[in-house]
C-alpha atoms as a PDB file:
ATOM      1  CA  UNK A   1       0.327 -34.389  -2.746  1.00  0.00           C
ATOM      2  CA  UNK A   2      -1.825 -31.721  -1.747  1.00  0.00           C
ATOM      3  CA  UNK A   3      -5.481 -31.735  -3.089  1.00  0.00           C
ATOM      4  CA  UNK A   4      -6.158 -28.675  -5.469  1.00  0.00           C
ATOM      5  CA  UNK A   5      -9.008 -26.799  -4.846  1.00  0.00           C
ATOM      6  CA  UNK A   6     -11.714 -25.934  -7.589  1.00  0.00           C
ATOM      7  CA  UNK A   7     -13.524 -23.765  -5.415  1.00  0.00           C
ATOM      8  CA  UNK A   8     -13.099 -20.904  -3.792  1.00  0.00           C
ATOM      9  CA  UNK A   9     -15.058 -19.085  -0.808  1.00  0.00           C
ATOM     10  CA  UNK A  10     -14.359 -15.360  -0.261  1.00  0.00           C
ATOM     11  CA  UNK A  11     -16.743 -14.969   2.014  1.00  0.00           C
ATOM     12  CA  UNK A  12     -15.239 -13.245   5.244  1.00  0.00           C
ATOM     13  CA  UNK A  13     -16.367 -12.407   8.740  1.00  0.00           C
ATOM     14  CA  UNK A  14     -15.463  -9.633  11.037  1.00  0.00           C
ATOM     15  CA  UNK A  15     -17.187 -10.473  14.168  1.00  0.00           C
ATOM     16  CA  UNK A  16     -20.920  -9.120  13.983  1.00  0.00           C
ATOM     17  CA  UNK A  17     -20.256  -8.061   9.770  1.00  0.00           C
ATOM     18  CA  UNK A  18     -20.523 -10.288   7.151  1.00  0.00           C
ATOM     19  CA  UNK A  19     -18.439  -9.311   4.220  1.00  0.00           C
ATOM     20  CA  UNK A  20     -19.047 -10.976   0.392  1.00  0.00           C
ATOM     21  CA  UNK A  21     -15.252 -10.679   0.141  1.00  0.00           C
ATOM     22  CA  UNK A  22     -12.019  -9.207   1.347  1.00  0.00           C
ATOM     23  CA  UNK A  23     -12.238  -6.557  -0.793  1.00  0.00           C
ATOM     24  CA  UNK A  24     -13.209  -3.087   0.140  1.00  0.00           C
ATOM     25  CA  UNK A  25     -12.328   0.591  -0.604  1.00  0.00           C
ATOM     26  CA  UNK A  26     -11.004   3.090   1.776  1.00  0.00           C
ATOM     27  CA  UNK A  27     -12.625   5.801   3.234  1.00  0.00           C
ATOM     28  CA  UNK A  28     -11.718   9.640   1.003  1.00  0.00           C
ATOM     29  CA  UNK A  29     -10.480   7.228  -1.568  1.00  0.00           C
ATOM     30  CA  UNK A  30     -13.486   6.506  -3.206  1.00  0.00           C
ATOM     31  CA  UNK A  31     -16.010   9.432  -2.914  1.00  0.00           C
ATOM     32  CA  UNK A  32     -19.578   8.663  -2.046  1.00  0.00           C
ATOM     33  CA  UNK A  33     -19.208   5.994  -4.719  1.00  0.00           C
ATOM     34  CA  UNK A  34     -21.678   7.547  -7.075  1.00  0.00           C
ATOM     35  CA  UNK A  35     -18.256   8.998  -9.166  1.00  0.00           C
ATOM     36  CA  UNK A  36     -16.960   5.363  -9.611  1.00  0.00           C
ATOM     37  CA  UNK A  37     -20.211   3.605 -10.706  1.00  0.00           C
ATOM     38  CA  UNK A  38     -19.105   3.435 -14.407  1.00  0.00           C
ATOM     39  CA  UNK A  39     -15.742   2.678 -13.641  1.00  0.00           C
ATOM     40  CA  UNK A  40     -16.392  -0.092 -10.830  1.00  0.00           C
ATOM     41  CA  UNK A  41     -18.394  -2.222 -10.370  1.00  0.00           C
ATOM     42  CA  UNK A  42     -20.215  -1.726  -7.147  1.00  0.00           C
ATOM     43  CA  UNK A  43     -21.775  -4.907  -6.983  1.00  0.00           C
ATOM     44  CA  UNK A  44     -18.339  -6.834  -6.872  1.00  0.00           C
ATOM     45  CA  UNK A  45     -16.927  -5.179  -3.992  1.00  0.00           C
ATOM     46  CA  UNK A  46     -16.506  -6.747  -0.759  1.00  0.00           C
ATOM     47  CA  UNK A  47     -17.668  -3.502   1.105  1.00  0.00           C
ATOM     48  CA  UNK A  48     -17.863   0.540   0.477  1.00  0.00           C
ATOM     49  CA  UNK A  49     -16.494   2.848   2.955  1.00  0.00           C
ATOM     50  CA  UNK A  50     -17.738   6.461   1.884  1.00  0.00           C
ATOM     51  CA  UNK A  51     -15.312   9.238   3.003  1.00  0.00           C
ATOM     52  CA  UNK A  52     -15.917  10.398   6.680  1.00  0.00           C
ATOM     53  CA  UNK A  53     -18.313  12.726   8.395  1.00  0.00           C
ATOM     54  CA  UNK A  54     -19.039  14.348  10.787  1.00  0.00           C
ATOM     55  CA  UNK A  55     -21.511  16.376  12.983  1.00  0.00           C
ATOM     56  CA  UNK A  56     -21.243  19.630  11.307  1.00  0.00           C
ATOM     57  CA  UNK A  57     -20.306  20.567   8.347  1.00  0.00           C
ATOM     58  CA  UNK A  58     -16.293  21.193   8.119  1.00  0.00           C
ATOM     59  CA  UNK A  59     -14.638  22.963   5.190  1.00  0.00           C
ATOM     60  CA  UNK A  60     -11.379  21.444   5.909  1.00  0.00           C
ATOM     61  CA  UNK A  61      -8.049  21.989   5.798  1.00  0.00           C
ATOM     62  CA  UNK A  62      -6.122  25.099   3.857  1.00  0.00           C
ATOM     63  CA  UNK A  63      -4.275  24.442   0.653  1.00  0.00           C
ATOM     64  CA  UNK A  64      -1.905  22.735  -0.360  1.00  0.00           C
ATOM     65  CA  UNK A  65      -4.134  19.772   0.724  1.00  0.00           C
ATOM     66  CA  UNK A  66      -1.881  17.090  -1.102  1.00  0.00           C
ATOM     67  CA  UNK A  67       1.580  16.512  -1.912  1.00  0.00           C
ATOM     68  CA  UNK A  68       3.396  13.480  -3.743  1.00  0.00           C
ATOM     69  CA  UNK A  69       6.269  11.920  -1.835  1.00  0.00           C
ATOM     70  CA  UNK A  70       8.453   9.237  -2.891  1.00  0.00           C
ATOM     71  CA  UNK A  71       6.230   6.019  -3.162  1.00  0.00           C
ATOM     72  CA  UNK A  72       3.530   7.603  -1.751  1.00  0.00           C
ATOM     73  CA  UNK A  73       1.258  10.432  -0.910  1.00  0.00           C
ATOM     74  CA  UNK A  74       0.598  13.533   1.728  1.00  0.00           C
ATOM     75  CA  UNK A  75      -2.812  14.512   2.351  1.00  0.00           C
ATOM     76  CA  UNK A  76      -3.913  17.101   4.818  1.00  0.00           C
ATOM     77  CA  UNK A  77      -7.518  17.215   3.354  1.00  0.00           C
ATOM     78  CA  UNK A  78      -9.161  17.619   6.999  1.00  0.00           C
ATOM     79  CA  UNK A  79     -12.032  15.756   6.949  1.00  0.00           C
ATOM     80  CA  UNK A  80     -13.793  18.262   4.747  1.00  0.00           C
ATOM     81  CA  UNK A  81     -17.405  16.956   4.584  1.00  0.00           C
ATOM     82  CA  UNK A  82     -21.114  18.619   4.808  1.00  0.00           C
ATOM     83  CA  UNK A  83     -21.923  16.395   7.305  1.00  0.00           C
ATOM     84  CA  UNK A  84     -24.535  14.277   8.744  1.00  0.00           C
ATOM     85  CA  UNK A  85     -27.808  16.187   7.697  1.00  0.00           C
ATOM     86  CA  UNK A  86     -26.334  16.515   3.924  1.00  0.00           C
ATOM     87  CA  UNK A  87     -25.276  12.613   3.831  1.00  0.00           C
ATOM     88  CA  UNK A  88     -28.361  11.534   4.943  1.00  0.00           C
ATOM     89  CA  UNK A  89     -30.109  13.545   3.009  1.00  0.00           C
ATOM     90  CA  UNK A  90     -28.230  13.224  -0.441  1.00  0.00           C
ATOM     91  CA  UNK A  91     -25.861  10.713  -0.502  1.00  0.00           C
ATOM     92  CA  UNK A  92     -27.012   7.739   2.246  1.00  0.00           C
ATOM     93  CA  UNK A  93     -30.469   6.843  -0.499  1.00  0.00           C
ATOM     94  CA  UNK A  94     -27.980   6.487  -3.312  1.00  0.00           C
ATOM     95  CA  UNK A  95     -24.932   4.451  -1.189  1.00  0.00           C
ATOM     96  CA  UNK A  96     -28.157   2.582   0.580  1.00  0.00           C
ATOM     97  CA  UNK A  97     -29.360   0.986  -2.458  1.00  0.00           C
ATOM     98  CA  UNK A  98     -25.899  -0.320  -3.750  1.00  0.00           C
ATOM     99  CA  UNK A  99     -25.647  -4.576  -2.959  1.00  0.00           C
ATOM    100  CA  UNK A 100     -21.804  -3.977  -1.416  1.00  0.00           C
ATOM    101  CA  UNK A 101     -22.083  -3.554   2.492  1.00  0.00           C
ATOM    102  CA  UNK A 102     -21.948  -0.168   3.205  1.00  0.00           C
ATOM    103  CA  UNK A 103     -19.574   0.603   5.993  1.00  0.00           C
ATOM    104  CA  UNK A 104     -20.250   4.822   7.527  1.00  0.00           C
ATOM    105  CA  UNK A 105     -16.623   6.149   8.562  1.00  0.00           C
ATOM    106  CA  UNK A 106     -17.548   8.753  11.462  1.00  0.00           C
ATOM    107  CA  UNK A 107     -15.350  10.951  13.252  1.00  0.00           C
ATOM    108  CA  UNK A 108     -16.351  13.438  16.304  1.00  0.00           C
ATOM    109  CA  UNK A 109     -13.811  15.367  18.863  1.00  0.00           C
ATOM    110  CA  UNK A 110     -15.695  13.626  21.725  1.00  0.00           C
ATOM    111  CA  UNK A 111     -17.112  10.520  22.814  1.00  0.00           C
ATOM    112  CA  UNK A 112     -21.131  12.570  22.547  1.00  0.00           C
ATOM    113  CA  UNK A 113     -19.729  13.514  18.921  1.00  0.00           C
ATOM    114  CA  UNK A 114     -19.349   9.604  17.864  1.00  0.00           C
ATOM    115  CA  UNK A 115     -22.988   8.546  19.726  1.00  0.00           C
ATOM    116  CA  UNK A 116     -24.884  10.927  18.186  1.00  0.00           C
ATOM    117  CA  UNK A 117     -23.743   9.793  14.782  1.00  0.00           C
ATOM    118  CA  UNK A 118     -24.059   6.112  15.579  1.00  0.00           C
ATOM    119  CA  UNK A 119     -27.577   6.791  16.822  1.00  0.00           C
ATOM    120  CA  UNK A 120     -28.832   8.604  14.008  1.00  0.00           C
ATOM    121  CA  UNK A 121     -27.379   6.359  11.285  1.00  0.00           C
ATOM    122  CA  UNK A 122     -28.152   3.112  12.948  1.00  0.00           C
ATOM    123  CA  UNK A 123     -32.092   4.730  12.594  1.00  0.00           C
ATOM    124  CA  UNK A 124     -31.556   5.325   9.079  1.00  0.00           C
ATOM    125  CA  UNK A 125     -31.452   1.632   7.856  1.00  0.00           C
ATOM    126  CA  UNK A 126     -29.351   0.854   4.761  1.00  0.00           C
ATOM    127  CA  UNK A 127     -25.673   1.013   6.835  1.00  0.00           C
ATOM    128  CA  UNK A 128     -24.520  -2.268   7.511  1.00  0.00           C
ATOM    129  CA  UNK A 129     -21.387  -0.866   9.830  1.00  0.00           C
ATOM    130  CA  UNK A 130     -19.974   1.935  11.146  1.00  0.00           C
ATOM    131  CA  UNK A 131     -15.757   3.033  10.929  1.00  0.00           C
ATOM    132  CA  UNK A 132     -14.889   5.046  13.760  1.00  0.00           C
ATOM    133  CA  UNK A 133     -12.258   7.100  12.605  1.00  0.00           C
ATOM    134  CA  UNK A 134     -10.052   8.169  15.584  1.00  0.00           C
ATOM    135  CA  UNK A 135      -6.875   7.690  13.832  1.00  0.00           C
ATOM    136  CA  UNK A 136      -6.759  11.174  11.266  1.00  0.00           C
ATOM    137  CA  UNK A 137      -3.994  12.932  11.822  1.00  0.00           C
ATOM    138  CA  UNK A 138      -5.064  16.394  10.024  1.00  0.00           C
ATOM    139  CA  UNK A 139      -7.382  17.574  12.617  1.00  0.00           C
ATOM    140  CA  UNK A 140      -7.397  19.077  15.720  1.00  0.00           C
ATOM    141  CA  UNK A 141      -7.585  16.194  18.500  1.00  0.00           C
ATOM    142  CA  UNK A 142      -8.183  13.689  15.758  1.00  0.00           C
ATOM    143  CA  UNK A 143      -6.042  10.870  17.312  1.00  0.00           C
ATOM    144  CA  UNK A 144      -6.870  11.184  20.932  1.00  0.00           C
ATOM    145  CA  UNK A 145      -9.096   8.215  20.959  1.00  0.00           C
ATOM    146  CA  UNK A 146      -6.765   5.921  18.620  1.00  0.00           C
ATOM    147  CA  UNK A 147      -3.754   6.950  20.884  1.00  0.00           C
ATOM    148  CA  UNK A 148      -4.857   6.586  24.441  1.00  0.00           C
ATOM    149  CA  UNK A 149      -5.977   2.938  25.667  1.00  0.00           C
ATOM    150  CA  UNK A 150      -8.179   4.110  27.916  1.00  0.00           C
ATOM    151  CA  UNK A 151     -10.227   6.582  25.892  1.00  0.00           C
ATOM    152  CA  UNK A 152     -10.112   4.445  22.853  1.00  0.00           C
ATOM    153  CA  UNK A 153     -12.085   1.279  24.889  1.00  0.00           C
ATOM    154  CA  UNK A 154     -14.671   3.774  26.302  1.00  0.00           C
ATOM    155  CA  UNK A 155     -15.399   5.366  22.859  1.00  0.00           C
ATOM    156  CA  UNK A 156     -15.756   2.200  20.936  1.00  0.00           C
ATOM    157  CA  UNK A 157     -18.063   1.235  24.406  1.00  0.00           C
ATOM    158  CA  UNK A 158     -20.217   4.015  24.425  1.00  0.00           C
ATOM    159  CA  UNK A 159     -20.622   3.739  20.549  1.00  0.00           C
ATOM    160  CA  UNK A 160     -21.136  -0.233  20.746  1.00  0.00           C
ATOM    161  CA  UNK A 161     -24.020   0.468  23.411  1.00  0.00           C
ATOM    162  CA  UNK A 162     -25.695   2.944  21.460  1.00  0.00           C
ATOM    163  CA  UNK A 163     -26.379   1.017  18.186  1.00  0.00           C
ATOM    164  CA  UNK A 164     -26.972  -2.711  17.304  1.00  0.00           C
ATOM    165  CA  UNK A 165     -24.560  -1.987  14.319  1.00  0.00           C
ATOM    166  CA  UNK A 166     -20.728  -3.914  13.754  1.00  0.00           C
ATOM    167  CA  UNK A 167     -18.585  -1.771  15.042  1.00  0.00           C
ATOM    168  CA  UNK A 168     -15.112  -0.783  13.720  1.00  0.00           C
ATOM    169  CA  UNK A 169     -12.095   1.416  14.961  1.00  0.00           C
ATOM    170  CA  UNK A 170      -9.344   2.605  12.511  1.00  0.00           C
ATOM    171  CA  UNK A 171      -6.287   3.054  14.349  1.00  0.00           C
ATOM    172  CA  UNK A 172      -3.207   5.061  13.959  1.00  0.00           C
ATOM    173  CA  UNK A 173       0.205   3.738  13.444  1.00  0.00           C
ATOM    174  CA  UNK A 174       1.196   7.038  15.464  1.00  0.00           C
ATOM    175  CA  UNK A 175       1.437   5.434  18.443  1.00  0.00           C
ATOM    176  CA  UNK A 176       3.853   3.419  20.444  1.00  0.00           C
ATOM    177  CA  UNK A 177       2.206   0.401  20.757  1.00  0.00           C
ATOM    178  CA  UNK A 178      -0.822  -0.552  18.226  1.00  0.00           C
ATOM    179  CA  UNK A 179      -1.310  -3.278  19.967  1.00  0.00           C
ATOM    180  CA  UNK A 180      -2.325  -1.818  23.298  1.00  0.00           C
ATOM    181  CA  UNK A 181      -4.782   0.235  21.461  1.00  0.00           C
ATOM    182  CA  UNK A 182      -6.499  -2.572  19.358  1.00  0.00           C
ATOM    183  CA  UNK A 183      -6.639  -4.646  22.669  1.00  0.00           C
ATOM    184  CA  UNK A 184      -8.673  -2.119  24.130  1.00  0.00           C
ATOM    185  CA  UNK A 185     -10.727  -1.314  21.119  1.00  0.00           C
ATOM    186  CA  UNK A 186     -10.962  -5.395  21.618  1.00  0.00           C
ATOM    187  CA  UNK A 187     -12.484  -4.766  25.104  1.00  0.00           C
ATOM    188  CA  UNK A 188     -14.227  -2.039  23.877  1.00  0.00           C
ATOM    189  CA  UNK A 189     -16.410  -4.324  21.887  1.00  0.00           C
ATOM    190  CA  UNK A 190     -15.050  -3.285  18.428  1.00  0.00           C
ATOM    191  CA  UNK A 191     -16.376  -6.240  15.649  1.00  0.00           C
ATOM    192  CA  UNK A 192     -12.486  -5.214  14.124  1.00  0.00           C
ATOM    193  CA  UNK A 193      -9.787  -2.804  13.472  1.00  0.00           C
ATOM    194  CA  UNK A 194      -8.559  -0.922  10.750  1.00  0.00           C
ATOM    195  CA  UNK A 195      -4.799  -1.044  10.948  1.00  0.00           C
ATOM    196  CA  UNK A 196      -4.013   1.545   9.319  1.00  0.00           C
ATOM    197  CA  UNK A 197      -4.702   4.936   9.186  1.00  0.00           C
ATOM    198  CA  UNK A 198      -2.104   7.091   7.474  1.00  0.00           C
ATOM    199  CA  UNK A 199       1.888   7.922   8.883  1.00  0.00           C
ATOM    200  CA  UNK A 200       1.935  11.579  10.298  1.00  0.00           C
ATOM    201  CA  UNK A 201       4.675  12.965   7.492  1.00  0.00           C
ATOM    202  CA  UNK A 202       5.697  16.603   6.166  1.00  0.00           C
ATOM    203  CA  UNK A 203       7.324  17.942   2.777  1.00  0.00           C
ATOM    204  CA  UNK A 204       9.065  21.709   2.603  1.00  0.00           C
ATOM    205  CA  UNK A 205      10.028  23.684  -0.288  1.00  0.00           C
ATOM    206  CA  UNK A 206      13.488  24.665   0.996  1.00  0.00           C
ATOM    207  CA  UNK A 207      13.459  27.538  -1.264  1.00  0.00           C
ATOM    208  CA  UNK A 208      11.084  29.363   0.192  1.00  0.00           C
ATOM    209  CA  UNK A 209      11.566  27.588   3.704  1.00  0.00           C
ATOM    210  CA  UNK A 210       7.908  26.521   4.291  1.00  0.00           C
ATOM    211  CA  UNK A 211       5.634  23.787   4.434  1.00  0.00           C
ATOM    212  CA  UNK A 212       4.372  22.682   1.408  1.00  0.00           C
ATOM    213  CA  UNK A 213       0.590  21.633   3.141  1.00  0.00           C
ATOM    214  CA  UNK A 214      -1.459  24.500   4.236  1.00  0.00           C
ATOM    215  CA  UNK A 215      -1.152  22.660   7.541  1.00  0.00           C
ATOM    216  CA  UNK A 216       2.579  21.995   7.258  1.00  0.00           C
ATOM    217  CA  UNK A 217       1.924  18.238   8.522  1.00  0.00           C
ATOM    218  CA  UNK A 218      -0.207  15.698   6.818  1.00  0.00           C
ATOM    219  CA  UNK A 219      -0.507  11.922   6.661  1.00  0.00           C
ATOM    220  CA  UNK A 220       1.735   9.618   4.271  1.00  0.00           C
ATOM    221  CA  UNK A 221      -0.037   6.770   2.545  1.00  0.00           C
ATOM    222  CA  UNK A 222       0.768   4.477  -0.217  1.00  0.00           C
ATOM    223  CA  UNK A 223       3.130   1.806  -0.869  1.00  0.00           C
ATOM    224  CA  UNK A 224       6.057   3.640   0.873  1.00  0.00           C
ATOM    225  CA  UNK A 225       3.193   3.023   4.158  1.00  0.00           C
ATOM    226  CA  UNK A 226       2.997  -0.863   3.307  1.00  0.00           C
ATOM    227  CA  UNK A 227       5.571  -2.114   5.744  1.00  0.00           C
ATOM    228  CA  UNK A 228       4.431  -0.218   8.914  1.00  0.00           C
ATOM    229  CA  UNK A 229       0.857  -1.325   8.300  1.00  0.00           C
ATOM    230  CA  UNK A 230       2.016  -5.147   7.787  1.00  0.00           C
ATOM    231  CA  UNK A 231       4.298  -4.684  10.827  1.00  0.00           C
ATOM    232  CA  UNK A 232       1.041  -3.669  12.857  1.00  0.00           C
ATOM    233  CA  UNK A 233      -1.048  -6.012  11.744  1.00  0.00           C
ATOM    234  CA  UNK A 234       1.071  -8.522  12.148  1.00  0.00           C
ATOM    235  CA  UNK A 235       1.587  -7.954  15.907  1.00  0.00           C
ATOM    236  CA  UNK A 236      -1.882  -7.315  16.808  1.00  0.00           C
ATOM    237  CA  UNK A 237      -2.731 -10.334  15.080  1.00  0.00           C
ATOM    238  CA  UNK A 238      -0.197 -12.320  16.947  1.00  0.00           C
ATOM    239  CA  UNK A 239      -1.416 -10.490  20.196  1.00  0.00           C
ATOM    240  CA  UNK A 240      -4.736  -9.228  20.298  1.00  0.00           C
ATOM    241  CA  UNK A 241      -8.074 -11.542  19.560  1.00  0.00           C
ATOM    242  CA  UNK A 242     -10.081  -9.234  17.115  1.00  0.00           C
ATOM    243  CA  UNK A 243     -10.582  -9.172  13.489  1.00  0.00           C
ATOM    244  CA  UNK A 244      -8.799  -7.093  11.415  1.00  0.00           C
ATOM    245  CA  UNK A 245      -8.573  -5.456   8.257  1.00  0.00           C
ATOM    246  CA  UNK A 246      -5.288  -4.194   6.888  1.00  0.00           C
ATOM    247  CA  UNK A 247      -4.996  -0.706   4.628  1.00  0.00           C
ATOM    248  CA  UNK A 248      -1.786   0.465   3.885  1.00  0.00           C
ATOM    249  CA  UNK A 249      -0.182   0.734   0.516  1.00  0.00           C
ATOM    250  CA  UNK A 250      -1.793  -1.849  -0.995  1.00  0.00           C
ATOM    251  CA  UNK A 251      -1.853  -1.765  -4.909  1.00  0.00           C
ATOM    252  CA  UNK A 252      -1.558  -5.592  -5.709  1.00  0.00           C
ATOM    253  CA  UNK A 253      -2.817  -8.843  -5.210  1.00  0.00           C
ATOM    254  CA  UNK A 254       0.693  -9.713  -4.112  1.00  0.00           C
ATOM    255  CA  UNK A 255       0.304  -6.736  -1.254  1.00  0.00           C
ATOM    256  CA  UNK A 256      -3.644  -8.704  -0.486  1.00  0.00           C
ATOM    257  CA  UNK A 257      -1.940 -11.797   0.535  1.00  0.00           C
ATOM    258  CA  UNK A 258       0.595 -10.590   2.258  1.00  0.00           C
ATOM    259  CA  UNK A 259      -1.600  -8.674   4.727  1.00  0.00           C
ATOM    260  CA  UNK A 260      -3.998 -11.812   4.808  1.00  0.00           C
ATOM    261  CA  UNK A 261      -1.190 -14.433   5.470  1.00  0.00           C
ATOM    262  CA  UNK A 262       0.094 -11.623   8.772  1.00  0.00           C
ATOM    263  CA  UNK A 263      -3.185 -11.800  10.259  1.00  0.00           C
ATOM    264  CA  UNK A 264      -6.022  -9.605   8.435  1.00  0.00           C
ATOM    265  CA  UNK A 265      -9.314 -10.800   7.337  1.00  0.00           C
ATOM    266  CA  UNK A 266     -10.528  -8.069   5.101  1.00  0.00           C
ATOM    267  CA  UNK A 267      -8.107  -5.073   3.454  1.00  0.00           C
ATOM    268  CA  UNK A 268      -9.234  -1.632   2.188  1.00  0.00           C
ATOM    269  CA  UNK A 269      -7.791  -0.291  -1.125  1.00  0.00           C
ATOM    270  CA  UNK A 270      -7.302   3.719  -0.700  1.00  0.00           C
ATOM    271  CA  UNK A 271      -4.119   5.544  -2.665  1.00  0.00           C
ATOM    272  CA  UNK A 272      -4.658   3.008  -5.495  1.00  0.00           C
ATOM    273  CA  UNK A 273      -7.631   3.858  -6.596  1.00  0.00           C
ATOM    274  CA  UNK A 274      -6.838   7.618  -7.308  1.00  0.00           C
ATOM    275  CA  UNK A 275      -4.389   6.456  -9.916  1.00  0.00           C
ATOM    276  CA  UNK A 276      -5.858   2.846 -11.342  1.00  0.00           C
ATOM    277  CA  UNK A 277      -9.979   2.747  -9.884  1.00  0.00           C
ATOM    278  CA  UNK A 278     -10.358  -0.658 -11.665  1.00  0.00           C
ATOM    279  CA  UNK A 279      -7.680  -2.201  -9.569  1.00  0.00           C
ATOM    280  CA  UNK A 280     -10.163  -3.950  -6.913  1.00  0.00           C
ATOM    281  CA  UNK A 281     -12.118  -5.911  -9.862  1.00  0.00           C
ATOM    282  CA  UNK A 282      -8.735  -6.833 -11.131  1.00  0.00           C
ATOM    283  CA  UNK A 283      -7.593  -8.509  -7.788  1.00  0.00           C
ATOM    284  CA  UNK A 284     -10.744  -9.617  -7.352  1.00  0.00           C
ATOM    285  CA  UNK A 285     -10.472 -11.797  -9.874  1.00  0.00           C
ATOM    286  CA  UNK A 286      -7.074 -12.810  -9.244  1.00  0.00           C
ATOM    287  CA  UNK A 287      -7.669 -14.313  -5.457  1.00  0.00           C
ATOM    288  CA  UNK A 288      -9.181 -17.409  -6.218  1.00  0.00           C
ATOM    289  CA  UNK A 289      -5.819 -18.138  -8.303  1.00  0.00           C
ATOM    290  CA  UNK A 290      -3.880 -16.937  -5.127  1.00  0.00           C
ATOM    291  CA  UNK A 291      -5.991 -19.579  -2.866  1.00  0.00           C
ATOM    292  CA  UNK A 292      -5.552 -22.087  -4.563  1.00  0.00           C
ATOM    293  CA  UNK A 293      -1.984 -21.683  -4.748  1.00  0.00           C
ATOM    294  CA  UNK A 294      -1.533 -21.885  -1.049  1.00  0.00           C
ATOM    295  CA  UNK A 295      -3.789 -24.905  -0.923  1.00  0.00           C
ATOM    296  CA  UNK A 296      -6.769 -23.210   0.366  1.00  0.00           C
ATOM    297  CA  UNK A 297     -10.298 -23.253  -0.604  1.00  0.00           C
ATOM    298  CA  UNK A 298     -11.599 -19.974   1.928  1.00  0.00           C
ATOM    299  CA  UNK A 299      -9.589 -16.674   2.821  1.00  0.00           C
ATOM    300  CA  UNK A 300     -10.322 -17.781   6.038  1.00  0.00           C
ATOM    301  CA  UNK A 301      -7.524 -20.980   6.004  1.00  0.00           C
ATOM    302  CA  UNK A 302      -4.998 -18.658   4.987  1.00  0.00           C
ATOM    303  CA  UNK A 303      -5.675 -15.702   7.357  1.00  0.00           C
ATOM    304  CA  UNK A 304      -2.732 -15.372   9.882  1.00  0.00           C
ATOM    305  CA  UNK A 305      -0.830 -18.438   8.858  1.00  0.00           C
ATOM    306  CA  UNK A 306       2.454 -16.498   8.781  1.00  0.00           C
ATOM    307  CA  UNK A 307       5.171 -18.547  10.365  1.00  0.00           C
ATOM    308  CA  UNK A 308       7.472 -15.915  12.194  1.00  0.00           C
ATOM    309  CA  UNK A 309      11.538 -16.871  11.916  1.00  0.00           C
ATOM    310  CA  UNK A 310      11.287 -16.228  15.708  1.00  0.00           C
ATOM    311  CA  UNK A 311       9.592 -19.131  16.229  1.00  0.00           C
END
């Protein structure tokens, strides 16, 4: 009979980044985290990814910038951010101060774009990791590194040499193999993936035959996302040596094991916490239960211990 634990470990690691737990929040889910401090607790989280700058400022995307789908949601929000010099200025001291790792999501429409960042936040102190976001699908040239092998290992190597922080690259499921993209972030030196960023999707108001998004396309997330993002992480994880944290539709703790048991080490809550913010703290508490229901006293023992039907 199988021993049952009493204790459990959450702890995680994703190569250079040391997480508390497997929990985190998704980057444009969550703010700059300041809006959620009296309905979260910050403390508890197992990291905080801030929503993503850039350079300059960019006002973003026209409106409509969202639309509800069927189990899910479209967003063409387009990065809209007041970039570096504001976050440093006014939001970095706040997010800085806050015991969850704080994880910077950066984005840039060239590899100089991405070092500059890195170089000036890993200067700052208080950022524990940086995101490199080269999977949006709402801007101009916005997946070129997550959809081209070769530029994807030299940004994530250019950004890697730049900066002594853990590096991360959040990859699109636009592609037609993830896993030849995470391998290369791999070589690339990335400390993980993100798999993934959102489905490139469109709605249209056939009475008045247009778009509904200002920018007729926009990217699909939620639970109607959840498959495709287990699919990928699945077969990177069964392919590709490199840590990975799964986003995609996850609203459960049922939808947190499931992406650990495929292969990833670490998810990030995003749609979910527009319509129920508390949900994190409520998994939270619910994973030792899940461990020690598959026998296991650390997230690690049950990370990628899928058994496929292939085999």
């Amino acid at each position: 009979m199988t021993e049952t634990p009493t204790d459990s470990n959450l702890q995680v690691q994703l190569g250079r980044l040391s997480l508390p737990n497997p929990i985190l929040v998704a980057s444009g889910t969550f703010g700059y985290a300041r809006e959620m401090e009296k309905i979260v607790d910050l403390s508890r989280l197992g990291g905080i990814v801030p929503k993503t700058i850039t350079t300059e400022m960019r006002v973003g995307n026209a409106p409509n910038r969202t639309v509800e789908t069927s189990s899910g949601l479209l967003n063409s929000i387009g990065l809209d951010n007041d970039g570096i010099d504001a976050f440093i200025d006014h939001h970095l001291p706040y997010l800085s101060q806050q015991p969850a790792p704080l994880i910077v999501s950066i984005a840039g429409s060239s590899a100089d774009d991405y070092v500059s960042l890195a170089s000036r936040l890993a200067k700052q102190g208080g950022v524990d990791a940086l995101e490199l976001n080269i999977s949006c699908p709402n801007v101009a040239h916005g997946v070129d590194f997550g959809s081209n092998p070769t530029l994807c290992e030299q940004v994530v190597r250019v950004v890697r040499d730049s900066c002594d922080l853990p590096i991360l690259a959040k990859l699109t499921p636009n592609v037609t193999s993830v896993v030849d993209i995470a391998d290369a972030a791999a070589r690339g030196g990335a400390d993980a993936v993100c798999l993934t960023n959102t489905l490139l999707g469109m709605a249209i108001d056939w009475k008045k035959r247009r778009p509904i998004l200002g920018n007729d396309v926009g990217g699909l997330s939620g639970p109607a996302i959840k498959p495709v993002s287990l699919r990928c992480v699945f077969q990177v994880a069964s392919a590709v040596d490199v840590p990975i944290i799964g986003i995609g539709g996850i609203a459960n703790l049922d939808d947190v094991m499931q992406f650990l048991v495929a292969g990833a080490s670490a998810v990030q809550i995003g749609t979910a916490n527009y319509y129920d913010p508390t949900i994190t703290m409520r998994i939270l508490e619910k994973m030792p239960e899940a461990l020690r229901h598959l026998g296991a006293c650390s997230v690690s023992e049950v990370v990628g211990t899928v058994t496929s039907n292939k085999s």
